[in-house]
Every structure is written in C-alpha cells, then in structure tokens.
Protein backbone atom coordinates (compact mmCIF):
# COMPACT_ATOMS: atom_id res chain seq x y z
CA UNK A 1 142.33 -75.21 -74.69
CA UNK A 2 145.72 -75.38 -77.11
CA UNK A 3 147.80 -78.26 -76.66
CA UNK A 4 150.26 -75.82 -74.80
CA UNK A 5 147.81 -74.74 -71.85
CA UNK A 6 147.34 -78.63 -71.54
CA UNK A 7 150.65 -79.56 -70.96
CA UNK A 8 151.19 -76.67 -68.32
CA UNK A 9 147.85 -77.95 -66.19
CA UNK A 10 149.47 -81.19 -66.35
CA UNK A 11 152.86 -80.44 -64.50
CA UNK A 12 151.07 -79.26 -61.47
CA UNK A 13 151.02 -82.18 -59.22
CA UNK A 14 147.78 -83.71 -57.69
CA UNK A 15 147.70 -82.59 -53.95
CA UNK A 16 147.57 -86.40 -52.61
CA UNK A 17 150.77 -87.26 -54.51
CA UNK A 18 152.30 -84.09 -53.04
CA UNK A 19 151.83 -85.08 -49.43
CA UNK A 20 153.73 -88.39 -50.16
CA UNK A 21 156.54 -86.05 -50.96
CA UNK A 22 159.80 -86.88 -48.78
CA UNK A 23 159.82 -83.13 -48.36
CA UNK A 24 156.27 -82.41 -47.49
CA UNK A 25 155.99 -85.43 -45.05
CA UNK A 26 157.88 -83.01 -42.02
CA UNK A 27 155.25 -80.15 -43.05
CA UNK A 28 152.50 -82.13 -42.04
CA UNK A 29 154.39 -83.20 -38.83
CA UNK A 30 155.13 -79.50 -37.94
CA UNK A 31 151.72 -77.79 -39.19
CA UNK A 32 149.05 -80.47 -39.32
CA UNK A 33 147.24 -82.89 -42.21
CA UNK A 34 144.60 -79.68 -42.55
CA UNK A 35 146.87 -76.82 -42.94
CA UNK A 36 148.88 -78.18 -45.02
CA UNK A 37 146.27 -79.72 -47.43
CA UNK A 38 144.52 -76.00 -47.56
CA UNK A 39 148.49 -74.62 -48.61
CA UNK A 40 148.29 -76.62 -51.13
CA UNK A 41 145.14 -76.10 -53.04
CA UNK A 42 146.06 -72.45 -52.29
CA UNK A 43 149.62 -72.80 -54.46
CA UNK A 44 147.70 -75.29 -56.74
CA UNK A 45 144.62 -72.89 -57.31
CA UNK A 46 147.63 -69.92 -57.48
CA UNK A 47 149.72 -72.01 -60.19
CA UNK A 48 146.33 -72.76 -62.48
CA UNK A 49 145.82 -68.77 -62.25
CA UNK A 50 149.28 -68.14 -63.56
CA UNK A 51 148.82 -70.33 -66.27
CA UNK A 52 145.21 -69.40 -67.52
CA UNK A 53 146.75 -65.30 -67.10
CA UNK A 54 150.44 -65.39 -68.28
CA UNK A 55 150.33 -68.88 -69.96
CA UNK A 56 153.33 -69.73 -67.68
CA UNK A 57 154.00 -71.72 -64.25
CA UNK A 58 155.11 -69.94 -61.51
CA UNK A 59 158.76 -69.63 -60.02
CA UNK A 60 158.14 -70.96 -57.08
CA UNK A 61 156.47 -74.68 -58.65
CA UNK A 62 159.96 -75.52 -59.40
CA UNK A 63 159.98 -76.74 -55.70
CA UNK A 64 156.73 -77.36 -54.54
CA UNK A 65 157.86 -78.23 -51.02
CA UNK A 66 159.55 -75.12 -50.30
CA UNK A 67 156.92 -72.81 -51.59
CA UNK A 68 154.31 -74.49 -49.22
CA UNK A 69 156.83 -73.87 -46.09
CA UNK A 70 157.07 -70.64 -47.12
CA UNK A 71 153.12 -70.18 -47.70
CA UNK A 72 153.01 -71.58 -44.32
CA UNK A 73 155.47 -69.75 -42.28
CA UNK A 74 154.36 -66.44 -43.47
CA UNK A 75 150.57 -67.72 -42.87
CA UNK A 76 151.45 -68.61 -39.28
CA UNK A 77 153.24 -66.11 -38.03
CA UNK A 78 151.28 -63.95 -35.25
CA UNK A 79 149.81 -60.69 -36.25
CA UNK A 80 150.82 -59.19 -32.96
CA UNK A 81 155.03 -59.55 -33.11
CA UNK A 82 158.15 -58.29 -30.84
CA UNK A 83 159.97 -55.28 -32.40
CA UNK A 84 162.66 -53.31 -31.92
CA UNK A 85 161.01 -49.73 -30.94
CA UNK A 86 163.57 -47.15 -31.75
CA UNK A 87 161.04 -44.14 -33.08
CA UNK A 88 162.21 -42.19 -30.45
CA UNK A 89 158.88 -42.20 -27.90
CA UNK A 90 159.00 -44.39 -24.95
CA UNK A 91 155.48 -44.95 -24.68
CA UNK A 92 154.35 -45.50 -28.68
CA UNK A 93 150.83 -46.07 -28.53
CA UNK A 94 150.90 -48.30 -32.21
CA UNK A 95 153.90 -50.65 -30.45
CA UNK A 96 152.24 -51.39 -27.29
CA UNK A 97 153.07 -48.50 -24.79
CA UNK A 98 154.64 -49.58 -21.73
CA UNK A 99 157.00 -52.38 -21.35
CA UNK A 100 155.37 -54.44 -18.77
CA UNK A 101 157.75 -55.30 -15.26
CA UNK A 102 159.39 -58.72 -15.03
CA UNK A 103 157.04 -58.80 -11.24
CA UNK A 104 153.98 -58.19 -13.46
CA UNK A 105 155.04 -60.42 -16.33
CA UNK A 106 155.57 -63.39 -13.75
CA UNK A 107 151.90 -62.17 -11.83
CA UNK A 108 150.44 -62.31 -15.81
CA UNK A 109 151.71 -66.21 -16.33
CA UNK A 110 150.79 -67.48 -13.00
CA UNK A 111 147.02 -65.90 -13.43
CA UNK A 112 147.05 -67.49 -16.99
CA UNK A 113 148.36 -70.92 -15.77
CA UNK A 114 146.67 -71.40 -12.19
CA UNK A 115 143.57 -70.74 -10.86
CA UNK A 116 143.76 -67.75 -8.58
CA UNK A 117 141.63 -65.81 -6.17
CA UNK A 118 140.21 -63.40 -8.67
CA UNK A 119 136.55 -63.32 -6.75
CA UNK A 120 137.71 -65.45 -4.23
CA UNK A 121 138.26 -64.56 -0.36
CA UNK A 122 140.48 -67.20 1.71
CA UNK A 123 139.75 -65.62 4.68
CA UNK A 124 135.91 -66.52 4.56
CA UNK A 125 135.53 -68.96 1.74
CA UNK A 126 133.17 -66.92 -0.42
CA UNK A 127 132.69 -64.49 -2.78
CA UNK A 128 135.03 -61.32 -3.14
CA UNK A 129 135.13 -58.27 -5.38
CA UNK A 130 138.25 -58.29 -8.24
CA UNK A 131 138.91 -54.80 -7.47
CA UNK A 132 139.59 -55.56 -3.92
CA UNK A 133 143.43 -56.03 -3.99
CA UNK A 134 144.45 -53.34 -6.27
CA UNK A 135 142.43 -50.78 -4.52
CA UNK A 136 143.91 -51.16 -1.24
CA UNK A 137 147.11 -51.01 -3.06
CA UNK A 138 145.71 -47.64 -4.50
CA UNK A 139 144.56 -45.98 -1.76
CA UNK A 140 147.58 -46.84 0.03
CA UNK A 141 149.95 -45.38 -2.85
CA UNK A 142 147.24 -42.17 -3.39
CA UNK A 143 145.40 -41.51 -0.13
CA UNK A 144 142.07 -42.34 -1.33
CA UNK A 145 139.44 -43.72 0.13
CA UNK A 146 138.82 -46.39 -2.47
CA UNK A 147 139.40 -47.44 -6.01
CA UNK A 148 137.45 -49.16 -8.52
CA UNK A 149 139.82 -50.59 -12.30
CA UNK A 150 137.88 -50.54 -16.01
CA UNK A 151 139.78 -51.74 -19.18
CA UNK A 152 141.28 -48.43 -19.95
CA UNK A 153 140.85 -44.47 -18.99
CA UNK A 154 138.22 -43.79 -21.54
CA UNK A 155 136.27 -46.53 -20.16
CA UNK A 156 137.20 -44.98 -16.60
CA UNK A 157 135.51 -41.68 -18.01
CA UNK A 158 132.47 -42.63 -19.14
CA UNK A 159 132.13 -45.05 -16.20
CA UNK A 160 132.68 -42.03 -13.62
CA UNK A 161 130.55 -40.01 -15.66
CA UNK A 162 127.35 -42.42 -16.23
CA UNK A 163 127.59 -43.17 -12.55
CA UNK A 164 127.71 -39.83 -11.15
CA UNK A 165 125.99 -37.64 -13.19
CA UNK A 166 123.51 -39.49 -16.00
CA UNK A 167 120.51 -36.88 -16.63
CA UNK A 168 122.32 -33.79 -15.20
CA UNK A 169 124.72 -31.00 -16.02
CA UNK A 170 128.73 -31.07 -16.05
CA UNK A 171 130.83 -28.41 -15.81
CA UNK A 172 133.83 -28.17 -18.17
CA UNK A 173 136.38 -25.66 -19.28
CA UNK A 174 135.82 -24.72 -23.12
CA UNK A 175 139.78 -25.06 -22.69
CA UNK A 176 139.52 -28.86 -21.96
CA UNK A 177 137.63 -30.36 -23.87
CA UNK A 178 140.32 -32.57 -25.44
CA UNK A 179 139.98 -34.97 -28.03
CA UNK A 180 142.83 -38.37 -27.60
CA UNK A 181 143.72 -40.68 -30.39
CA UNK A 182 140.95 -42.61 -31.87
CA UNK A 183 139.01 -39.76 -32.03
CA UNK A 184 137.94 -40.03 -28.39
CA UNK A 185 136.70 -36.97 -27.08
CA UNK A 186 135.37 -35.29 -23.86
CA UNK A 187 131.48 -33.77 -25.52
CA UNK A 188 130.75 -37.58 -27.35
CA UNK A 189 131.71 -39.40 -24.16
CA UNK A 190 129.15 -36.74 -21.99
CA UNK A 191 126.85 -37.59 -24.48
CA UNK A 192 127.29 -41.72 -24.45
CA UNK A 193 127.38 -40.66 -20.30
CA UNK A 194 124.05 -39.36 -20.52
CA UNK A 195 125.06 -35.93 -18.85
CA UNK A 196 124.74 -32.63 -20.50
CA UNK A 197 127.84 -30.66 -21.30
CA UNK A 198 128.20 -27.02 -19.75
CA UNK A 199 131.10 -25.25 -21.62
CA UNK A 200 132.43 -22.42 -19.51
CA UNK A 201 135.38 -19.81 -19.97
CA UNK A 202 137.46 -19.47 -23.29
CA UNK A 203 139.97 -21.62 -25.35
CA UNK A 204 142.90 -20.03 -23.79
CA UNK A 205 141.29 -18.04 -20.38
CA UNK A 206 138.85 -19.89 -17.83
CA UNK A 207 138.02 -18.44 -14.56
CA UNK A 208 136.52 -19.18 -10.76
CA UNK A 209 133.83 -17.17 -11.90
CA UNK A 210 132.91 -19.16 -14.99
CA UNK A 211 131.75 -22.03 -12.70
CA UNK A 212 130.00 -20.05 -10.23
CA UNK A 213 128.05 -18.62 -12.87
CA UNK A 214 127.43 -22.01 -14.49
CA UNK A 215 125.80 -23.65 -11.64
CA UNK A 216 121.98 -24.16 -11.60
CA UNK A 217 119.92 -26.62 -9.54
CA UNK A 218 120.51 -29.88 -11.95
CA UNK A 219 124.67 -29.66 -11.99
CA UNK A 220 125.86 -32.59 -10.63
CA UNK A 221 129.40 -32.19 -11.03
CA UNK A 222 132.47 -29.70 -11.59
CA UNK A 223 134.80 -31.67 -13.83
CA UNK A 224 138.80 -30.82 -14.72
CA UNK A 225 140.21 -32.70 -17.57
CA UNK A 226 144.20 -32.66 -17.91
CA UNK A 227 145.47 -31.57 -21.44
CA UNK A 228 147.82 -34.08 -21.45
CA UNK A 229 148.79 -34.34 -25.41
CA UNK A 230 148.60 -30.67 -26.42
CA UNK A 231 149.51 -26.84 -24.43
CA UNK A 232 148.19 -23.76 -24.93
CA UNK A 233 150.78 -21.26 -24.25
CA UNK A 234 150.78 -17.34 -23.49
CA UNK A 235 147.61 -15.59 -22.75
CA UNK A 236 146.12 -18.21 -20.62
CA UNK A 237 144.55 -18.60 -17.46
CA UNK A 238 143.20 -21.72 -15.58
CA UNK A 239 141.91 -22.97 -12.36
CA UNK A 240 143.33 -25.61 -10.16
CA UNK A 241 141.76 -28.55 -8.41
CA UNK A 242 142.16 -27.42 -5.13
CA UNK A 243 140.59 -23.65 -6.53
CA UNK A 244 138.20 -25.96 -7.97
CA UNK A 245 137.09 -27.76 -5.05
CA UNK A 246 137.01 -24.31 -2.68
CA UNK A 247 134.56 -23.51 -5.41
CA UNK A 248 132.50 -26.02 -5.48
CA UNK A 249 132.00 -26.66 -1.22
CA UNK A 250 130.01 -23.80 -1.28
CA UNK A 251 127.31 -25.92 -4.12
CA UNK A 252 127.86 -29.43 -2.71
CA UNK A 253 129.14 -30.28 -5.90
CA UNK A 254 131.50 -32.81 -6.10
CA UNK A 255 134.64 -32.26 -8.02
CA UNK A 256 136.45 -35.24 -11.22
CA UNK A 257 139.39 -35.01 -12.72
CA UNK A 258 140.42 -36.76 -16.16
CA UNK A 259 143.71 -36.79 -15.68
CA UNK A 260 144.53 -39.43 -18.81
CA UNK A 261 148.35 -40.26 -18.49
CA UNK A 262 148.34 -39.97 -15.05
CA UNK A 263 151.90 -40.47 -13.43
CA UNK A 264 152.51 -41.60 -9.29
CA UNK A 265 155.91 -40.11 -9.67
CA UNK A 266 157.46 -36.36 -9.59
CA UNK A 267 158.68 -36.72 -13.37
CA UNK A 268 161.18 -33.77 -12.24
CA UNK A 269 163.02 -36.66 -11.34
CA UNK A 270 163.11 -38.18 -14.98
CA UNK A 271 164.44 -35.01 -16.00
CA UNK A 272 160.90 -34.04 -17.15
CA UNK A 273 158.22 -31.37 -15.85
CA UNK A 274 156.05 -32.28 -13.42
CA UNK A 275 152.64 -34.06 -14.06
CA UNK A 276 149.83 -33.73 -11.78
CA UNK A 277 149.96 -36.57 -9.67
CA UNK A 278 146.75 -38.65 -8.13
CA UNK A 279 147.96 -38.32 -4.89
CA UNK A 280 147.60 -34.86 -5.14
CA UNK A 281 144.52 -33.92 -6.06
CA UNK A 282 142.64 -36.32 -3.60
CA UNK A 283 145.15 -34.35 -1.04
CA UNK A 284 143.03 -31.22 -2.77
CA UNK A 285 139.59 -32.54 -1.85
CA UNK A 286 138.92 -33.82 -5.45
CA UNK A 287 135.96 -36.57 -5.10
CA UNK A 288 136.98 -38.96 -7.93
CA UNK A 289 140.14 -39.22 -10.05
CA UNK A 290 140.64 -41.63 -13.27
CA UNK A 291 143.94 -41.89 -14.93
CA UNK A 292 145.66 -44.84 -17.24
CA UNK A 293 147.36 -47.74 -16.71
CA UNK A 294 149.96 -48.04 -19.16
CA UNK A 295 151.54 -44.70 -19.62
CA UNK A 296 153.24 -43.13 -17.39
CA UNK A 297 152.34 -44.90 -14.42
CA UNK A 298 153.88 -48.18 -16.26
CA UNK A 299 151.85 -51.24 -16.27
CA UNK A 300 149.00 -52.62 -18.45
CA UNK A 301 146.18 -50.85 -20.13
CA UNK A 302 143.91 -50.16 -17.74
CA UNK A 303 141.51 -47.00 -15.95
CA UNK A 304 141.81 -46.55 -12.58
CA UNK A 305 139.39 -44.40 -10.46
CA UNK A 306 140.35 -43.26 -6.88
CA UNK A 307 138.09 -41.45 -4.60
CA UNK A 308 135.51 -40.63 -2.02
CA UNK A 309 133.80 -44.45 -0.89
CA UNK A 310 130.52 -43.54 -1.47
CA UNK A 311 130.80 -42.35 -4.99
CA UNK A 312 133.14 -45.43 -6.00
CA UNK A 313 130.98 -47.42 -4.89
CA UNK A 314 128.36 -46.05 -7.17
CA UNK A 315 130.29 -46.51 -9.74
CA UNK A 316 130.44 -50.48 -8.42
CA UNK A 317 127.24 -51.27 -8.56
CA UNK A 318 126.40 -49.20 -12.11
CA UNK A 319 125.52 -51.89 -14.53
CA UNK A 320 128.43 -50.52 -17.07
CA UNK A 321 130.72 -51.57 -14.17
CA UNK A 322 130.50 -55.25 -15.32
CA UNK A 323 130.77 -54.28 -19.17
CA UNK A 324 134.15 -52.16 -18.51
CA UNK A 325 135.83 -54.53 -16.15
CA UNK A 326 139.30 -55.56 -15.93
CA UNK A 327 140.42 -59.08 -16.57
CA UNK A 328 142.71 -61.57 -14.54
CA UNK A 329 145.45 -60.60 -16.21
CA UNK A 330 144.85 -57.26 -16.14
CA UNK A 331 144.37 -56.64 -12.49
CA UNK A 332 147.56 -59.48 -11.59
CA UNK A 333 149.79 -57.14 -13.78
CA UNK A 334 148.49 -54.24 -12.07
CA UNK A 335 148.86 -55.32 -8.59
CA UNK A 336 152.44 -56.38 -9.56
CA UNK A 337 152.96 -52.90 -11.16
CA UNK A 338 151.68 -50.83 -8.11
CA UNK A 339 153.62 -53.34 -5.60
CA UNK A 340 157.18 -51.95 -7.23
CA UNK A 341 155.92 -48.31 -6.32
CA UNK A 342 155.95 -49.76 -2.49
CA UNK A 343 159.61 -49.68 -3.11
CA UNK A 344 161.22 -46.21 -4.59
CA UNK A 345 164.80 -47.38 -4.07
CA UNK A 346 164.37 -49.79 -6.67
CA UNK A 347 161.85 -48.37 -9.14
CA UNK A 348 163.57 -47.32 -11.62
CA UNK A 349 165.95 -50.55 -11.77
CA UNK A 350 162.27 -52.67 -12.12
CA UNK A 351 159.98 -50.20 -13.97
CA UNK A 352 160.83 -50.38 -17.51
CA UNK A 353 158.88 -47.03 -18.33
CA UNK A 354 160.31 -45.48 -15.54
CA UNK A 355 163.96 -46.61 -16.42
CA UNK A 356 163.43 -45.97 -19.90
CA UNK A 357 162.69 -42.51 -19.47
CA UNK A 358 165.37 -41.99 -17.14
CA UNK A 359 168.22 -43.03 -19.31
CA UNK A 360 171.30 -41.24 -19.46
CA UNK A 361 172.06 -39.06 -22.70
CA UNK A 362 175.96 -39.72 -22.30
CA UNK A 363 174.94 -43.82 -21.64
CA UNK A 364 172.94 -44.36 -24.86
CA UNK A 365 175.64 -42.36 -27.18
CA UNK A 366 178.17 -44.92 -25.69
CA UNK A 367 175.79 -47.61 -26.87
CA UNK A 368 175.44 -45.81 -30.27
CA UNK A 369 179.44 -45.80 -30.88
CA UNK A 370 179.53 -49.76 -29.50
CA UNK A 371 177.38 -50.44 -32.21
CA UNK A 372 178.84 -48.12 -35.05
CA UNK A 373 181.90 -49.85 -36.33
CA UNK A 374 179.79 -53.34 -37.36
CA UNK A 375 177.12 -51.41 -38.91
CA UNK A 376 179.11 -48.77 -40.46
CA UNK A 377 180.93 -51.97 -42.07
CA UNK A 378 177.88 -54.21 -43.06
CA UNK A 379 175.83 -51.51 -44.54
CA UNK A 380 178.95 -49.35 -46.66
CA UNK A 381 178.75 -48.54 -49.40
CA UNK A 382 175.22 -47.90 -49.95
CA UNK A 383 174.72 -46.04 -46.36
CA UNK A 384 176.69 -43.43 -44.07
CA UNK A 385 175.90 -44.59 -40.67
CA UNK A 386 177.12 -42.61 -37.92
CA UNK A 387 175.76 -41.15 -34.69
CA UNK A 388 173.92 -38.16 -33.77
CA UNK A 389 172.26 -36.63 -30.87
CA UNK A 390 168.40 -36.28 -30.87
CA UNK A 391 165.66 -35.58 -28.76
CA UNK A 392 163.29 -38.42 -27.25
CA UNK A 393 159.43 -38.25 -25.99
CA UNK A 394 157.73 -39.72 -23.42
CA UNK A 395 154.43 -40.18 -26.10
CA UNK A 396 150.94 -40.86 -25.27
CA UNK A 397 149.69 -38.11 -24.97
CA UNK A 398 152.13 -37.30 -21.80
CA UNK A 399 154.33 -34.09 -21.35
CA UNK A 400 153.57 -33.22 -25.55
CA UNK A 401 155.84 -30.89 -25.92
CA UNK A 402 159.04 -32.01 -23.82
CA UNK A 403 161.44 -34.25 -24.67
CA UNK A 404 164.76 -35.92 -23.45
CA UNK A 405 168.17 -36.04 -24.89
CA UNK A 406 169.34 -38.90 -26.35
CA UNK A 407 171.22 -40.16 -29.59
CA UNK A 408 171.19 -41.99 -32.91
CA UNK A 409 172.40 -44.35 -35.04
CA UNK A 410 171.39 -42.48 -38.74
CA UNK A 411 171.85 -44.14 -41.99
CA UNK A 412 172.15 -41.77 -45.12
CA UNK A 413 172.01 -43.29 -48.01
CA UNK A 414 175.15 -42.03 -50.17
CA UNK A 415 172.97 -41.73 -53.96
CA UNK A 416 170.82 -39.23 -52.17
CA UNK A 417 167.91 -41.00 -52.84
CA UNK A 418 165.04 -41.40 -50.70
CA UNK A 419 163.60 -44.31 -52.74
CA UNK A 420 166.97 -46.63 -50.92
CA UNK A 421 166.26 -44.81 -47.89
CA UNK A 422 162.39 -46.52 -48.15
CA UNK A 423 163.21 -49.74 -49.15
CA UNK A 424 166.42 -49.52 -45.98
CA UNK A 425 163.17 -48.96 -43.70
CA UNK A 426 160.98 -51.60 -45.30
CA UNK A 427 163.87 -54.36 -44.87
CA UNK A 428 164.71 -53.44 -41.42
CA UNK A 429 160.82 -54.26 -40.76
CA UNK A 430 160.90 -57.75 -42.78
CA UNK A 431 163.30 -58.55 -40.48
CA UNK A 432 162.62 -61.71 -37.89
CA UNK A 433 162.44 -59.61 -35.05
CA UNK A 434 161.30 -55.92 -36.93
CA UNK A 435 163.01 -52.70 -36.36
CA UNK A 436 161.09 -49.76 -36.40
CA UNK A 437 162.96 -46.15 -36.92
CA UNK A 438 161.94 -42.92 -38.55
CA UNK A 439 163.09 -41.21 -41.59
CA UNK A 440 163.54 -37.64 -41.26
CA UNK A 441 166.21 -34.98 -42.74
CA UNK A 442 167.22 -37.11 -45.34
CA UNK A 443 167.94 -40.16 -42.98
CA UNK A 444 166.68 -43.32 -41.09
CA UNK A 445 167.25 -42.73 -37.83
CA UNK A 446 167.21 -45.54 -34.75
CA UNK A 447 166.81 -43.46 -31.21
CA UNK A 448 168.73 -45.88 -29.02
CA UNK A 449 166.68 -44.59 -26.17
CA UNK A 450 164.35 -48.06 -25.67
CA UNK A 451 167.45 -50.02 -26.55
CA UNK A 452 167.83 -52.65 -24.05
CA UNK A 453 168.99 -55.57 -26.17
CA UNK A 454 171.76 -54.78 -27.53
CA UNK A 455 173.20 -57.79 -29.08
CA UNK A 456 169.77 -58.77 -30.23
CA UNK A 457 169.61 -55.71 -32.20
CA UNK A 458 173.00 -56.28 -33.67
CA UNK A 459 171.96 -59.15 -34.52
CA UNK A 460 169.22 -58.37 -36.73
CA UNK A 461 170.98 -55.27 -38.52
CA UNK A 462 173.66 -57.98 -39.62
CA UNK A 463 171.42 -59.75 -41.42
C-alpha cells in the first residue's frame, strides 16, 4: 500500500469516536445506538471502497454527520408513501385504488387500537362468525339471502368456484374468459378450483343454445363473468343473467356471476354507463354473485359473495374459507363503507370514489387556473405551463373504454426536449410528498381530477 492510500485510510474516523460527535449524539437520540452504528460502518465500509477504486475520499466524508442523517432518512423512510395521484384514473391500481371514507378510516383505527367484537357476540357471550355484520349489511343493500367476504375478488372466485363445483363441469362463454392484471385469469383459476372448464359460443357471438347444448350429467354450474376491463364491439351477441337463469331452471343448475368491479350504484349518475349492479342480478335469480371491494363500490380490497343461504354457506365451511378470509381491518372498513350506502343523500359528499368520479369538468378547470399563475411563475423559463382539457378514467378494470371530462395543468418544456421533460417527472416524484403525472404529446400532464388538496399540492410544486 503507497504512502498515499495510507494517509487516505487514516482520515476516515473510527466509528466509536464518531458517535462522541456533538453532531451524531441527536442521531442516536432520534434513530437508536443500533441503527446508527450499522450507518456508519455502511459510510465507513463505502468511504474505504472509494479509496481502494478511485484513490479518493468521498464528497460526502467532508461531514460525516450529515451524510449518516442522510443515509438514515432515506433508509427509514416507508416503502409504501402518500402521493399526489394525478395520472388521470380514479381508481389506479399501482397507487392504491380507492381512497378509503373518513367513517371507514375512523372504523380501521378503532379495530387497530381496541379490542373489538370480531368473533364475538354480546348478545350471548360466545362465539360469532366475522362475516356476520357485513353480510346483513349486504343483503340488506343487495337483496340476498346471505354474504360471505375473502381478501379480494380473485380470492372470491376461486372460493365460489372450489366450493360449488370442485370435480365437475362449468359453463363459460369463450367470450369471457378474461384475463385481469397480474395475469389472473378465468381457465387457471377453474383449474386451481378443481372444476373443468366448458368453453361455449364464439369470441364475439354466444348464444342460449350454446349452454343447452353444453350441459351433461356432471355440470354443476352455468357461470357469467363481466368483461369489465376490455369490449368487444359490433358483431356480437350475448346472454343475460336473467336469460341465463331461465336457462338453467330447466337443469337445476345454479347460475355465478364474476362480476369483478362490481358497483352498488347506477354510474349513469356519475355521468358514466351503467354497470351491472349486485342487486340486480340476485333480483334475476342468479345463485351467487362475487364482486370487489375497492373499485367501484369504494372501500378496501376485499371479495364479496352474495347469494342463495345454502350455497354461501358452503362456501363457509370450505376449508379455503379460513385461508381467504378478511381481516379486522378489513371487514371494520367495509362495514363503515357499506353503512354510507344506507344514506344516498350524502354519498357522494362521504365516498371519496364516488365523489371523485363525480367531479365537475367546469370545477376542476377553475382549480387548474387557481393554480396556474404560481406555477407558471416558479417553473418559467424552462417550462410552458398552462391548462388543458383532458379526459379522465374510472381504471381498474371498470367502464375500459369511457372516460370523464376533466382538465390539466401541462408543462412543456420550451428546448423541446424530452430528456427535461424526464428529469421534470423524476423530480416531481423525489418530492416529500411525490407527484405522479403522465407524459404524453410532448408534455407532463397533472389531471386535477383526484385533486383534493390543493394547497398541499402547491406546496410541493414550489419546491
């Protein structure tokens, strides 16, 4: 080792003398003796690399102190963060889906903090069934005859499936069988079900016929599976529920639906198509219904099933049941979530989802001008920002190829170069609180559609 290399090893500082450092000392206070100790044989191990490679010290050992609260803050901040969603879709799958309701957030902190009666009944001082609350709220809010809660609809699938039908035939529409994100799809969860997949019909043209034709002495059910996140336009032909179900009385054959992001409201009245609602197709004579939690109906993840008693309670007692279940918080949310629908004249006020999605075009481009002037200042003369109408969506997987009007903030970058348009978008997510756009058309564009807090956002763009 040259005389050099010798003198750089011995400016790094021995980690015991470091935590007698003035500056340290609060570290220790605010992290603990152990975290801090393993920051610094991290930096000390990092400076002895940067000497042995580039035969210099790093920056950063100028002052140790603040490199270690640096290492430490970035080390201990959580992996799962707030941000700013402003992609455009309400429901974004990768940012958490639905905003949770302040009566559900409350219902979540008291089930965390307190004991509660999760399997507990205070009328006879024994043992209950977790389901028991939400269910009654479901049938009351669908007309079912019970209801049964998993830890998300493609648990609620294969649940309903296993249960109902393990060792015999189902009967699908080639035309449904849908594949969701993750790769999830209808044949592989049949398969994991135990149940052997009938494919009747076409891609674009499925008739009454194609069931009758289908049925032999080991089908056990007739199932339906919404297309939720794709259409198939023009020559097409399908057949309803309540078709279904006229069908299948004359077999004994009980009738599922997958209906995925299944909504309890008329979306007509979000400005939006109509969905197929539960409440409907148990009205049709469907035996068992699962849908999600956290799309459009609002609250956590979660599957719900709704149906005929006997079969849910099949699905009860099957030993995936127990596997699949819903948690504490879970079901408290839930309960809290279906307890606002008890209410329509103030839904949309306490649904975030529900409000969200109902926002008024002409309301948010007020918003975007509010916010204009500041930014336009703070960010010239690098960027253009100015505001623009766009189109929303509800995303996941619901009502694929609708959308809602809405507007903008954009921010052109005046070189024409994409390469400041990247690094705009990569600062904007270093931020404290992140802000997530999308660049498209030359642009980064913020859909004010989610945008609740405003100063907050204002805020961190001034940064």
């Amino acid at each position: 080792m040259t005389q050099d290399l010798r003198q750089l090893f011995s400016q790094i500082p021995a980690i015991d003398r470091l935590l007698h450092d003035p500056q340290i000392t609060p570290l220790v206070a605010r992290f603990g003796h152990t975290q801090v100790v393993n920051a610094l044989r991290e930096r000390v191990q990092q400076a002895r690399q940067s000497i042995l490679q580039a035969q210099v010290l790093p920056a950063w050992a100028q002052n140790w102190a603040t490199a270690v609260a640096q290492y430490l803050e970035q080390a201990g901040r959580p992996a799962i963060r707030r941000v700013f969603n402003l992609t455009g879709t309400v429901l974004h799958t990768n940012l958490g889906r639905a905003l949770q309701a302040e009566a559900a957030v409350h219902a979540v902190c008291d089930a965390m903090r307190y004991p509660v009666t999760l399997e507990y009944s205070l009328d006879g001082a024994s043992r209950g069934h977790r389901d028991q609350a939400v269910a009654g709220l479901l049938c009351q809010l669908t007309g079912a005859e019970d209801a049964c809660v998993v830890n998300n609809n493609a648990a609620a699938v294969l649940l309903m499936l296993a249960a109902t039908a393990a060792g015999k035939e189902v009967v699908v529409s080639r035309g449904e069988l849908v594949e969701i994100g993750g790769a999830f799809r209808i044949p592989d969860v049949m398969r994991q079900a135990g149940c052997q997949l009938v494919e009747v019909g076409t891609t674009n043209r499925t008739h009454s016929k194609d069931y009758r034709q289908a049925v032999t002495e080991n089908t056990a059910l007739f199932m339906k599976v919404h297309t939720s996140n794709y259409q198939v336009m023009g020559f097409t032909a399908s057949v309803s529920e309540a078709q279904l179900v006229a069908e299948a009385q004359a077999y004994g054959i009980p009738v599922v639906t997958d209906l995925g992001s299944g909504s309890l409201l008329d979306m007509r009245t979000c400005g939006l198509p109509p969905e197929p609602m539960p409440q409907q197709l148990i009205a049709d004579g469907v035996s068992l219904v699962s849908f999600s939690g956290d799309k459009l109906l609002g609250g956590p993840q979660a599957g719900i099933i709704v149906g005929k008693k006997e079969l849910i309670a099949n699905i009860q007692q099957h030993p995936l049941k127990r596997a699949l279940r819903a948690d504490k918080m879970t079901l408290a949310a839930l309960e809290a979530t279906l307890r606002l629908y008890l209410q329509p004249e103030t839904l949309f006020e306490n649904l975030p989802t529900l409000r969200l999605l109902h926002r008024d075009a002409a309301a948010i481009h007020e918003q975007a001008q509010r916010l204009l002037p500041a930014l336009a200042a703070h960010y010239s003369p690098a960027f253009t920002v100015a505001v623009q109408p766009c189109l929303s969506q509800p995303g996941s997987g619901a009502l694929p190829v609708d959308s809602l009007p809405s507007a903008a903030l954009t921010f052109t970058p005046v070189s024409g170069q994409g390469s400041e348009l990247e690094a705009l978008a990569a600062r904007l997510r270093g931020l404290p609180v992140p802000v997530i756009g999308r660049i498209a058309g030359g642009g980064l564009w913020l859909d004010l559609r989610c945008l609740e807090d405003e100063a907050g956002l204002l805020e961190m763009l001034l940064q």
